[in-house]
PDB file of N, CA and C in Angstrom:
ATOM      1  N   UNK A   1       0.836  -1.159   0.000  1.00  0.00           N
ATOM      2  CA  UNK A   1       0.000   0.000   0.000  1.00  0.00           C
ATOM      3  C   UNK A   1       0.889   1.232   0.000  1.00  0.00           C
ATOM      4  N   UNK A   2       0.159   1.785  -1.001  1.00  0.00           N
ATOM      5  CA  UNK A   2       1.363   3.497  -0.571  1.00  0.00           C
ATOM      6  C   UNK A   2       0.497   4.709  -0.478  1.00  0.00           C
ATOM      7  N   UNK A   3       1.500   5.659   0.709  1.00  0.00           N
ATOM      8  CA  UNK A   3       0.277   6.271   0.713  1.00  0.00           C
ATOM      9  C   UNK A   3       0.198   8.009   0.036  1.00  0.00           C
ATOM     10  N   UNK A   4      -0.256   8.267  -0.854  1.00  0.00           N
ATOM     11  CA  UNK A   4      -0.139   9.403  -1.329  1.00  0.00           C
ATOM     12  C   UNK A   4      -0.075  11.177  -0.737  1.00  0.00           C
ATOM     13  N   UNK A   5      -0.760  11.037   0.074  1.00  0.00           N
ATOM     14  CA  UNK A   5      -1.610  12.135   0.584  1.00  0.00           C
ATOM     15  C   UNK A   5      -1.512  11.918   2.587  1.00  0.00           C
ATOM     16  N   UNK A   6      -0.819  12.541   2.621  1.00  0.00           N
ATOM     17  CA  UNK A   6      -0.427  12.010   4.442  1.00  0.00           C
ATOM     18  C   UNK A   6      -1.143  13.441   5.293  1.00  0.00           C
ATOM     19  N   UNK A   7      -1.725  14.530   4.949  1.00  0.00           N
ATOM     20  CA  UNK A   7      -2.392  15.142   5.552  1.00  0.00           C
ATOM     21  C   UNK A   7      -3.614  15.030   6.138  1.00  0.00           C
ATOM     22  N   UNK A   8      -3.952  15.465   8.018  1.00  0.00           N
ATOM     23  CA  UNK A   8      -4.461  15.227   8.386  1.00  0.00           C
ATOM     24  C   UNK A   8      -5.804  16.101   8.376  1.00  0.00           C
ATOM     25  N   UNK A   9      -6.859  16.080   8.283  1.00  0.00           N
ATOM     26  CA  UNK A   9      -8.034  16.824   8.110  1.00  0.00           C
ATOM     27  C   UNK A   9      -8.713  16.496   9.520  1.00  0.00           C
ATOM     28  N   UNK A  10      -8.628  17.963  10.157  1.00  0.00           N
ATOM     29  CA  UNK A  10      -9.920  17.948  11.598  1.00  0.00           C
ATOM     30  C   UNK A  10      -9.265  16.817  12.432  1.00  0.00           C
ATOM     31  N   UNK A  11      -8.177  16.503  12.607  1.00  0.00           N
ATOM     32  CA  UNK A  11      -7.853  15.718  13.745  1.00  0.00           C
ATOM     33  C   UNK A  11      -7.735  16.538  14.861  1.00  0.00           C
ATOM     34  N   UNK A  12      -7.295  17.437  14.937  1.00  0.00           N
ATOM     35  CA  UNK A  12      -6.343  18.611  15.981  1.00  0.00           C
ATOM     36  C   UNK A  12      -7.791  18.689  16.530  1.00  0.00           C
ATOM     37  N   UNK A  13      -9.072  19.198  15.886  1.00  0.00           N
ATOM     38  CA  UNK A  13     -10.413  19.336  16.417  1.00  0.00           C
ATOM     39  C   UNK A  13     -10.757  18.431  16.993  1.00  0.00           C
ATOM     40  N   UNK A  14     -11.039  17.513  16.575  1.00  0.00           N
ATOM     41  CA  UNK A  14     -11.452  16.184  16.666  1.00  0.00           C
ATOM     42  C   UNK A  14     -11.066  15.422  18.549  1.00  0.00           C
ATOM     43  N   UNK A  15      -9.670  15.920  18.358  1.00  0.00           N
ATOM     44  CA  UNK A  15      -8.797  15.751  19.460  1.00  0.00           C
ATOM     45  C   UNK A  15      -9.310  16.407  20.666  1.00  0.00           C
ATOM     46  N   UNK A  16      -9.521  17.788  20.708  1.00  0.00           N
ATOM     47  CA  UNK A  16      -9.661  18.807  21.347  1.00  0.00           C
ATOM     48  C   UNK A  16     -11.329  18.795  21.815  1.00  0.00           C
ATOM     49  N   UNK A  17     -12.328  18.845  20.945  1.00  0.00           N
ATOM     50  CA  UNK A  17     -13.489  18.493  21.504  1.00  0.00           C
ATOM     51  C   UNK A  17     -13.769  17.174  22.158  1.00  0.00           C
ATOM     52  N   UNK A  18     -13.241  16.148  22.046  1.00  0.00           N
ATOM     53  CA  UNK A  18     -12.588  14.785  22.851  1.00  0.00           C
ATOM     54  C   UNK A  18     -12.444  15.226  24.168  1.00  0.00           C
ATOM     55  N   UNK A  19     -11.367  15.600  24.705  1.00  0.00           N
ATOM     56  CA  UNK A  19     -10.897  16.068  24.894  1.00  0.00           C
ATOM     57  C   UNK A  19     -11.396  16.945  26.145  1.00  0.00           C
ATOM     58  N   UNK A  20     -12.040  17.982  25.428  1.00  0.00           N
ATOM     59  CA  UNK A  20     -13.276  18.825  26.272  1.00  0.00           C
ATOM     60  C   UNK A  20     -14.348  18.252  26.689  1.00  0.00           C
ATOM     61  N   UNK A  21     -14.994  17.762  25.832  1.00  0.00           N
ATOM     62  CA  UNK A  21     -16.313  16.802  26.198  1.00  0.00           C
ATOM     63  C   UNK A  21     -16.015  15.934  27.125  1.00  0.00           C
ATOM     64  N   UNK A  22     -14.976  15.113  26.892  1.00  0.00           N
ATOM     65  CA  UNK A  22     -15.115  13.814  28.217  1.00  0.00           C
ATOM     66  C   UNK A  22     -14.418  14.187  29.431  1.00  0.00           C
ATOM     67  N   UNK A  23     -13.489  15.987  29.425  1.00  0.00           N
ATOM     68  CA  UNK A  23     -13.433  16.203  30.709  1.00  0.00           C
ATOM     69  C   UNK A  23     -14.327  16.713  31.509  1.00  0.00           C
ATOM     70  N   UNK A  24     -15.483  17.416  30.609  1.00  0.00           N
ATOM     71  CA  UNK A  24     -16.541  17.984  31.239  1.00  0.00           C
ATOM     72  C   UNK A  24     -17.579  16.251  32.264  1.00  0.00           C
ATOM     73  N   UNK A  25     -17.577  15.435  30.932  1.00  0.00           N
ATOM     74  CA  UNK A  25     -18.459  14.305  31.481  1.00  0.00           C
ATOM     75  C   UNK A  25     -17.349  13.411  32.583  1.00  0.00           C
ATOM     76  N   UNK A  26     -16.492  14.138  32.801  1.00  0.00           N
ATOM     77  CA  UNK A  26     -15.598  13.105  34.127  1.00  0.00           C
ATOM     78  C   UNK A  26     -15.623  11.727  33.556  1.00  0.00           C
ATOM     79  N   UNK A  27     -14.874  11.619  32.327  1.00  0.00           N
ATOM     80  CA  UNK A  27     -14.881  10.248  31.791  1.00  0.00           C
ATOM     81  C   UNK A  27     -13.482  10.100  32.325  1.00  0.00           C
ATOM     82  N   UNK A  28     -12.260  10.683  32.459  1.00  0.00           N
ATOM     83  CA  UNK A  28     -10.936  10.612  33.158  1.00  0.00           C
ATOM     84  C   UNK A  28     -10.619  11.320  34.008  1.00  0.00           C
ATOM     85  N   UNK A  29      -9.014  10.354  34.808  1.00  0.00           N
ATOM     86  CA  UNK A  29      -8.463  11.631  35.852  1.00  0.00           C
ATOM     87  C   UNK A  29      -7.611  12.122  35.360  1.00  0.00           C
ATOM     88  N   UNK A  30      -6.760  11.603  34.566  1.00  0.00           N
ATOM     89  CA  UNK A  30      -5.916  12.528  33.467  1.00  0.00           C
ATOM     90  C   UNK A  30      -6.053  12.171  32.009  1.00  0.00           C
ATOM     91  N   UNK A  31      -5.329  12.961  31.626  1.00  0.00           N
ATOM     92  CA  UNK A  31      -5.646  12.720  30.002  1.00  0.00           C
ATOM     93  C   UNK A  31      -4.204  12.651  29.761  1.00  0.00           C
ATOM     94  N   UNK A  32      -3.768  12.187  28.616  1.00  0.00           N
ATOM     95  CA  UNK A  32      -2.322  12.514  27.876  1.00  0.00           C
ATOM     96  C   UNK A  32      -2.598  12.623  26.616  1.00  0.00           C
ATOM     97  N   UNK A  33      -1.991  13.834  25.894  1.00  0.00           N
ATOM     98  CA  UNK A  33      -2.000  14.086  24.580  1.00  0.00           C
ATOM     99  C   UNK A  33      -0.961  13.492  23.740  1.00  0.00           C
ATOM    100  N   UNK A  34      -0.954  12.917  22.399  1.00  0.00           N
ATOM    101  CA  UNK A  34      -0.187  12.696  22.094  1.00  0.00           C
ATOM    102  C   UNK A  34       0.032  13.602  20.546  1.00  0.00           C
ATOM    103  N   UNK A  35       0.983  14.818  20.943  1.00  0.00           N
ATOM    104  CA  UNK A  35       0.979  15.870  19.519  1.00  0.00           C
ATOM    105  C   UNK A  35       2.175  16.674  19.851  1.00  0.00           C
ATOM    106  N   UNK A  36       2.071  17.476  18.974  1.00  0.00           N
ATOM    107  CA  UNK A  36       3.175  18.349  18.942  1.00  0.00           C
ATOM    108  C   UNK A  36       2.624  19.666  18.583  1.00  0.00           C
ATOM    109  N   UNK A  37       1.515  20.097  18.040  1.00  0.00           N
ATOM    110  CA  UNK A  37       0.687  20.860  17.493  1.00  0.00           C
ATOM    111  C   UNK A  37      -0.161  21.608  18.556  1.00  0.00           C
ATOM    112  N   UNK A  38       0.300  22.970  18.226  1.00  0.00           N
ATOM    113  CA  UNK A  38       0.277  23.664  19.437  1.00  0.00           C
ATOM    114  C   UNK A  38      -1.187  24.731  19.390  1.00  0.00           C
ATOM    115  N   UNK A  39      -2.118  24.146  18.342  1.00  0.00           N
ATOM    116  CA  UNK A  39      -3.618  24.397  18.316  1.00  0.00           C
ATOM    117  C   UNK A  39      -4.126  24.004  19.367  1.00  0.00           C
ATOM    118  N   UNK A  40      -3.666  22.801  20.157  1.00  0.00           N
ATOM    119  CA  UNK A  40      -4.029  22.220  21.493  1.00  0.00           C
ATOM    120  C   UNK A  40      -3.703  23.143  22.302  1.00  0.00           C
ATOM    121  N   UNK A  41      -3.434  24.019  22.601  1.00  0.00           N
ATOM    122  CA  UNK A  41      -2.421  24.725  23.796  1.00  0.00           C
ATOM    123  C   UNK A  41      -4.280  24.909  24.691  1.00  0.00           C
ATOM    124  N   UNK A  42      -5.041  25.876  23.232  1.00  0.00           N
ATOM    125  CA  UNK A  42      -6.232  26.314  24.455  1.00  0.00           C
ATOM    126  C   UNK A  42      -6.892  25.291  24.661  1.00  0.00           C
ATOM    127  N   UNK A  43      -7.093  24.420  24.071  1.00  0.00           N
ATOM    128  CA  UNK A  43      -8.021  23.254  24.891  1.00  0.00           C
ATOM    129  C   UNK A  43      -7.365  22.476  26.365  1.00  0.00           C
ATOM    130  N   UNK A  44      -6.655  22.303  26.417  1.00  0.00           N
ATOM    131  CA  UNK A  44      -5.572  22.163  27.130  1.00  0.00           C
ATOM    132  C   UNK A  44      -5.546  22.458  28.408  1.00  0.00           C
ATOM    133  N   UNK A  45      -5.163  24.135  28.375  1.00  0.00           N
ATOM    134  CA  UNK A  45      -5.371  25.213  29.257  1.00  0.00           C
ATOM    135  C   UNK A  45      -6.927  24.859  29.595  1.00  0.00           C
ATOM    136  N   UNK A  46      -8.163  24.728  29.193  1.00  0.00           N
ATOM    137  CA  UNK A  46      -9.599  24.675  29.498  1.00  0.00           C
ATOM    138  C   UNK A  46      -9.132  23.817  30.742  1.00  0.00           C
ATOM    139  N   UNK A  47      -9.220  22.754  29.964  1.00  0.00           N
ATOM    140  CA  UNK A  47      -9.006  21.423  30.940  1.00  0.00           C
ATOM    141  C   UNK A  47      -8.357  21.142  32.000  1.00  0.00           C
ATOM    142  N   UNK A  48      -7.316  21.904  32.207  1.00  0.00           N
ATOM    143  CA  UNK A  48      -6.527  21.975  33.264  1.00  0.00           C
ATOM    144  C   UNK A  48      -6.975  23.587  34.918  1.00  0.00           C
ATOM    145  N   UNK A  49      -6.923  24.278  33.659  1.00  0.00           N
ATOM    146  CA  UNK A  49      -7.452  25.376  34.305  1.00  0.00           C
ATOM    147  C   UNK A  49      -9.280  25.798  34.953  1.00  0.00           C
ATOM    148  N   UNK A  50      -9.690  25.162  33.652  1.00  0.00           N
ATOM    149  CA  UNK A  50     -10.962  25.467  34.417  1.00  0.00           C
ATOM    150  C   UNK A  50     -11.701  23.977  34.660  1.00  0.00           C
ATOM    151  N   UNK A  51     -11.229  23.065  34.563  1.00  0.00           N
ATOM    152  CA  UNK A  51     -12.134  21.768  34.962  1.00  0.00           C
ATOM    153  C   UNK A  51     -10.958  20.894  35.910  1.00  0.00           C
ATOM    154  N   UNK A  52     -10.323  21.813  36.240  1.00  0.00           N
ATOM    155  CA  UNK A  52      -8.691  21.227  37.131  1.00  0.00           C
ATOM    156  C   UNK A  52      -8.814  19.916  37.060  1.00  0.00           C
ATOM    157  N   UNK A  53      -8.272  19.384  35.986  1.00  0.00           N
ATOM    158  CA  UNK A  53      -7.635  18.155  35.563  1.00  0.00           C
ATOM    159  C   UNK A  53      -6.736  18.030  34.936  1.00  0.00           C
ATOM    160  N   UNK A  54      -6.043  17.016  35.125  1.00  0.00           N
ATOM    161  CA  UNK A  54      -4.114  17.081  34.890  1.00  0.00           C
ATOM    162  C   UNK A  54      -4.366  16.975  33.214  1.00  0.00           C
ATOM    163  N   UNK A  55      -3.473  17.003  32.322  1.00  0.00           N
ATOM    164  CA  UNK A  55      -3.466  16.362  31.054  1.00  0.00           C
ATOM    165  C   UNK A  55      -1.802  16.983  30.400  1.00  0.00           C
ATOM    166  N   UNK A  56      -1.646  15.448  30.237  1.00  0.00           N
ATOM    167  CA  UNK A  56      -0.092  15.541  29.678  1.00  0.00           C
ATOM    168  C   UNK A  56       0.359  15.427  28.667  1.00  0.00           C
ATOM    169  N   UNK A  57       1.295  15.572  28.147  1.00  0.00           N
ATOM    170  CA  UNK A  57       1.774  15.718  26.663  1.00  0.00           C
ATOM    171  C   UNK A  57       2.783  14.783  26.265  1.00  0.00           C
ATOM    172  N   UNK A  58       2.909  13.706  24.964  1.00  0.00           N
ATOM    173  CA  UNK A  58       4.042  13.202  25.003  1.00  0.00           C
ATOM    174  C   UNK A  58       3.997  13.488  23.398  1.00  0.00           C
ATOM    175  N   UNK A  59       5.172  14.077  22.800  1.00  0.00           N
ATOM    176  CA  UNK A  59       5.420  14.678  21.864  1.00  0.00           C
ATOM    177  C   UNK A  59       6.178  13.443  20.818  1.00  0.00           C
ATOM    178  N   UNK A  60       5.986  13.505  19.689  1.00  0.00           N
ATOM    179  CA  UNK A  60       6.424  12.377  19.127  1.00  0.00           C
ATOM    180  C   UNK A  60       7.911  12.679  17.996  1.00  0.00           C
ATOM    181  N   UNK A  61       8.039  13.884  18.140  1.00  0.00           N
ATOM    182  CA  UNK A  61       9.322  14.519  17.317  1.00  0.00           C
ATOM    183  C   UNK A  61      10.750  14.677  18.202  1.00  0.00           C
ATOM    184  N   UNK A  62      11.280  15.310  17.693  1.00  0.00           N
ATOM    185  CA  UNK A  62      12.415  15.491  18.418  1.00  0.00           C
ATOM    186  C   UNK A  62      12.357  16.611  18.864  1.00  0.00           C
ATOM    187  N   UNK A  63      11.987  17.744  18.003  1.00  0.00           N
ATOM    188  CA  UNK A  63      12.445  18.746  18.447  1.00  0.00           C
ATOM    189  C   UNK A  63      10.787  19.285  19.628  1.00  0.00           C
ATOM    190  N   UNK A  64      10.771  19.894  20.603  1.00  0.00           N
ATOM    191  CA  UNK A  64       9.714  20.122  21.321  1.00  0.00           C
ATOM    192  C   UNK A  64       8.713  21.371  21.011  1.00  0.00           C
ATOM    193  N   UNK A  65       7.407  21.459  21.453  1.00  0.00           N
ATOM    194  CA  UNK A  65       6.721  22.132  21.514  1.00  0.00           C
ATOM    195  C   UNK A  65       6.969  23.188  22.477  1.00  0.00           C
ATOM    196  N   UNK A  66       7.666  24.420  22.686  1.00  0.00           N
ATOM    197  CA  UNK A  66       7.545  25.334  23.461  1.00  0.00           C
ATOM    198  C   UNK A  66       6.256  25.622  24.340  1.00  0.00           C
ATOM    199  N   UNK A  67       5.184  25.877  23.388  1.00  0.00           N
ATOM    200  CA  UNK A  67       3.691  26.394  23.665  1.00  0.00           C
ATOM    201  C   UNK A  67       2.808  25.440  24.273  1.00  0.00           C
ATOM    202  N   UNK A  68       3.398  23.963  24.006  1.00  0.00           N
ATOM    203  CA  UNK A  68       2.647  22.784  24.874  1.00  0.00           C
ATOM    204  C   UNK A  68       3.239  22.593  26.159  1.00  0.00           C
ATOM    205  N   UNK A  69       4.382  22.728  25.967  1.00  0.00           N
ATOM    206  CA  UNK A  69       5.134  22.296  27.251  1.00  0.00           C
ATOM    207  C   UNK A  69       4.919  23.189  28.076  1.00  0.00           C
ATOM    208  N   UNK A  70       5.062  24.636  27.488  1.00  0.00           N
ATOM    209  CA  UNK A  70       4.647  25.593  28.818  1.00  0.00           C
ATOM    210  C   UNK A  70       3.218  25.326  30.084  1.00  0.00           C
ATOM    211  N   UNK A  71       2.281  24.426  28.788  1.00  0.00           N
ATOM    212  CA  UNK A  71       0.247  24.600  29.448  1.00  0.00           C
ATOM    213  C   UNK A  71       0.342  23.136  30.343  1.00  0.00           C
ATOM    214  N   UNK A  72       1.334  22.387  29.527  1.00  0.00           N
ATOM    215  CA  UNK A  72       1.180  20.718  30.187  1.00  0.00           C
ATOM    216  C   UNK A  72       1.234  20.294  31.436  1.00  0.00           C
ATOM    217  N   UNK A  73       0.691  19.685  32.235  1.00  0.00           N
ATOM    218  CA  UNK A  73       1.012  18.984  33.773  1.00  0.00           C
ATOM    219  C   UNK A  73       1.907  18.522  33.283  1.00  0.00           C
ATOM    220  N   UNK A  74       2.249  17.970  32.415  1.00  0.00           N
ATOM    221  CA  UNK A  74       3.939  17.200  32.032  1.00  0.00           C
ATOM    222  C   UNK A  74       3.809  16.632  30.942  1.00  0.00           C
ATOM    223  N   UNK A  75       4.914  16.913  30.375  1.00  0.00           N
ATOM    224  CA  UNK A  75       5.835  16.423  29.199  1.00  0.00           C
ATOM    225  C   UNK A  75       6.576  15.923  28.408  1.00  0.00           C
ATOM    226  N   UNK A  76       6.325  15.293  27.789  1.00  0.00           N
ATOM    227  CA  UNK A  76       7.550  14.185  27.800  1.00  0.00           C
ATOM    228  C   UNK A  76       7.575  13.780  26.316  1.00  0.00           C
ATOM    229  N   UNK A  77       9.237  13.475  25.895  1.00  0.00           N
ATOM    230  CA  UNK A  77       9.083  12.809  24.369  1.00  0.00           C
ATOM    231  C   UNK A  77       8.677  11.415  24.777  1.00  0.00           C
ATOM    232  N   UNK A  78       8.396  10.696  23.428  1.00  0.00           N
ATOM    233  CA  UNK A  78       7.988   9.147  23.475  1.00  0.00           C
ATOM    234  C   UNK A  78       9.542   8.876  22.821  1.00  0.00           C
ATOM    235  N   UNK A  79      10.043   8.094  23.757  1.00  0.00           N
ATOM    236  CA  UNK A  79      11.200   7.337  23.742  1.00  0.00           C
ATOM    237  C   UNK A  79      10.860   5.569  22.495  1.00  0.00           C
ATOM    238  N   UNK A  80      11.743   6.161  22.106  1.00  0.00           N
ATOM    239  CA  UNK A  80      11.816   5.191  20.733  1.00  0.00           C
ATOM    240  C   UNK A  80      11.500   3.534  21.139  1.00  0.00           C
ATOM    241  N   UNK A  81      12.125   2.718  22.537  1.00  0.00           N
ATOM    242  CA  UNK A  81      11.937   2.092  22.864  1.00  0.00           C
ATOM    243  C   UNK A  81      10.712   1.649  23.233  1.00  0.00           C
ATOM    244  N   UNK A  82      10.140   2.389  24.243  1.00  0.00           N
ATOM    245  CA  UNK A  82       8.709   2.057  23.922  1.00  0.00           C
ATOM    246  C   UNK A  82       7.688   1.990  22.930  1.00  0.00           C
ATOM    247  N   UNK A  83       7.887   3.416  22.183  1.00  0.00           N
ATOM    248  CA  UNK A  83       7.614   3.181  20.814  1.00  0.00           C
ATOM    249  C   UNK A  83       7.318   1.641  20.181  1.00  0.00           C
ATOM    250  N   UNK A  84       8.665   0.949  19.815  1.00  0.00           N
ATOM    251  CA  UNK A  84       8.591  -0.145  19.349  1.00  0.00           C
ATOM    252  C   UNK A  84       8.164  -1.234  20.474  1.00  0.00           C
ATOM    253  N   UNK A  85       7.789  -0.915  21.372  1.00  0.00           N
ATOM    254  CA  UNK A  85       7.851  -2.114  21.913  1.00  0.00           C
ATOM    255  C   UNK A  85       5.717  -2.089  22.049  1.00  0.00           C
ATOM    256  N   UNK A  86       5.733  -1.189  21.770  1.00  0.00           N
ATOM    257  CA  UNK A  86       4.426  -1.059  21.775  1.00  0.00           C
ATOM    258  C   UNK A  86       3.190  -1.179  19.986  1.00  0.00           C
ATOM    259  N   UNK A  87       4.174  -1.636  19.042  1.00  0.00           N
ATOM    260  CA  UNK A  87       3.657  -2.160  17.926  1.00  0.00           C
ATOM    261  C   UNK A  87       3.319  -3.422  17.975  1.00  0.00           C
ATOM    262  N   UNK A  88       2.120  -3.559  16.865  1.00  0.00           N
ATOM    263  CA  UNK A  88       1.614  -5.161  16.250  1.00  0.00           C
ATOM    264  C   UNK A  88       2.799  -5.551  16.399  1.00  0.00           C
ATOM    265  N   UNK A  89       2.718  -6.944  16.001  1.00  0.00           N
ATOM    266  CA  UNK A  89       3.148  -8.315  14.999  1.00  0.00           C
ATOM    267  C   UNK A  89       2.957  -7.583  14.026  1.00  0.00           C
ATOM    268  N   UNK A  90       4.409  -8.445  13.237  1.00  0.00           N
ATOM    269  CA  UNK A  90       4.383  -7.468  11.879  1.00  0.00           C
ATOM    270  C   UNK A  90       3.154  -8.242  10.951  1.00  0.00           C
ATOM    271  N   UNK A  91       2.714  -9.546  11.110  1.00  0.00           N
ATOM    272  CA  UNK A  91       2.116 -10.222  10.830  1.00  0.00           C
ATOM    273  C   UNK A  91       0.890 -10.659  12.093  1.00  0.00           C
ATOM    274  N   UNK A  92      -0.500 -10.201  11.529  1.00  0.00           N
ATOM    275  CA  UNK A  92      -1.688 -10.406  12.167  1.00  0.00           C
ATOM    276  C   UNK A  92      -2.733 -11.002  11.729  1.00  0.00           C
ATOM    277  N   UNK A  93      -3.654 -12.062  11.814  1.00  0.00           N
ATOM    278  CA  UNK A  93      -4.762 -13.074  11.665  1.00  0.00           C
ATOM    279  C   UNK A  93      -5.954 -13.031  12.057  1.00  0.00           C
ATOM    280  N   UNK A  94      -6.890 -12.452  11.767  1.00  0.00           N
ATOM    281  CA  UNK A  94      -8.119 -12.697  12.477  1.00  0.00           C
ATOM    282  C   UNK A  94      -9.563 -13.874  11.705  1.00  0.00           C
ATOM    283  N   UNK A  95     -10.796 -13.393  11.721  1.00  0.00           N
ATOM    284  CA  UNK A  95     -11.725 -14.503  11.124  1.00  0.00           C
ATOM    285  C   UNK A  95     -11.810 -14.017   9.946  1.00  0.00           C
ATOM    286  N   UNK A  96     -10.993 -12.720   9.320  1.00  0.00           N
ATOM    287  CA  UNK A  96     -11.011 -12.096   7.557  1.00  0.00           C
ATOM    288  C   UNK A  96      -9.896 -13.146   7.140  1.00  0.00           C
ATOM    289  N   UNK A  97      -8.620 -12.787   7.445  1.00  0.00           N
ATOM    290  CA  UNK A  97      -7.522 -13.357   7.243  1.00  0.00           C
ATOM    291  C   UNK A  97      -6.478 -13.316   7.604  1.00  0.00           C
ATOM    292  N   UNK A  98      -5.151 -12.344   7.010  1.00  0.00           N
ATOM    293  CA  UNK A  98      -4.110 -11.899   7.563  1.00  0.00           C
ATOM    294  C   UNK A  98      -3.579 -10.904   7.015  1.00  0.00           C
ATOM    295  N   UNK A  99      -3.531  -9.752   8.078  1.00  0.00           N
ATOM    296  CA  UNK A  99      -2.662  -8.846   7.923  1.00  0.00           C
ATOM    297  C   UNK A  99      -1.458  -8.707   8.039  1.00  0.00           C
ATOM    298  N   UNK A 100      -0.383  -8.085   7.272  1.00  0.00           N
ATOM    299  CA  UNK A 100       0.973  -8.226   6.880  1.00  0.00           C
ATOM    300  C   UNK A 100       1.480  -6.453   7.296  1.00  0.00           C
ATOM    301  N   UNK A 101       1.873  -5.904   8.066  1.00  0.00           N
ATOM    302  CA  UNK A 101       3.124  -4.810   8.010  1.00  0.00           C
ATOM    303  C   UNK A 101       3.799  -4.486   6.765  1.00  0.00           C
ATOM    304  N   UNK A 102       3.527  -3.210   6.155  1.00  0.00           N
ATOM    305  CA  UNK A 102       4.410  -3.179   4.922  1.00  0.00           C
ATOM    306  C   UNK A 102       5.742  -3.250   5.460  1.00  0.00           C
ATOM    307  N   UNK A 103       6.615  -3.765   4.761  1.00  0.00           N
ATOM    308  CA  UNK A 103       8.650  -3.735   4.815  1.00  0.00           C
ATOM    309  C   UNK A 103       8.898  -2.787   5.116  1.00  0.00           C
ATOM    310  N   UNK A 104       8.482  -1.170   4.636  1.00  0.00           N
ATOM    311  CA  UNK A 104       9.001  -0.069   4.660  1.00  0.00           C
ATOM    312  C   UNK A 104       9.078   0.522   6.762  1.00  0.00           C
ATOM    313  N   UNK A 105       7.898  -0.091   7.050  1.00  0.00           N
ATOM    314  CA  UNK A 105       7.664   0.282   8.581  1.00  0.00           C
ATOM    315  C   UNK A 105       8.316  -0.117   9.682  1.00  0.00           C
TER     316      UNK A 105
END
């Protein structure tokens, strides 16, 4: 599979009313974000500030978010190790058939 077009449409929203909504409905005690995209900063700030609940950030680049890290209960990169240790089988089976990991990943 290849993929042409890698832009994300309304996730950052998507995220953020998430986000808002299930801190308002006390669906968690913390939240952790996982972005780098610093459109989150005010939802963020909501959640922490006015519904005082923690919500943390783990950034998936190298280089950091200034504007997240400043709003975050905490911060943190995702360390490569876990990273991988937290993927499929490159090879997966269910009652369809089997899914395969492209080589490139």
């Amino acid at each position: 599979m290849e993929v042409l077009d890698t832009k994300e449409k309304g996730s950052d929203v998507n995220l953020a009313t998430y986000l808002l909504w299930d801190g308002f409905n006390k669906e968690y005690e913390v939240a952790v974000v996982i972005s780098s995209d610093s459109d989150l900063v005010e939802p963020i700030k909501v959640v922490i500030n006015q519904l005082g609940l923690p919500v943390g950030v783990l950034h998936p680049y190298r280089r950091k978010s200034t504007e997240l890290s400043a709003v975050a209960t905490f911060y943190r990169p995702i360390r490569k190790r876990a990273l991988g240790a937290s993927q499929f089988p490159s090879i997966l089976t269910d009652a369809d058939g089997t899914i395969s990991k492209p080589t490139t990943w």
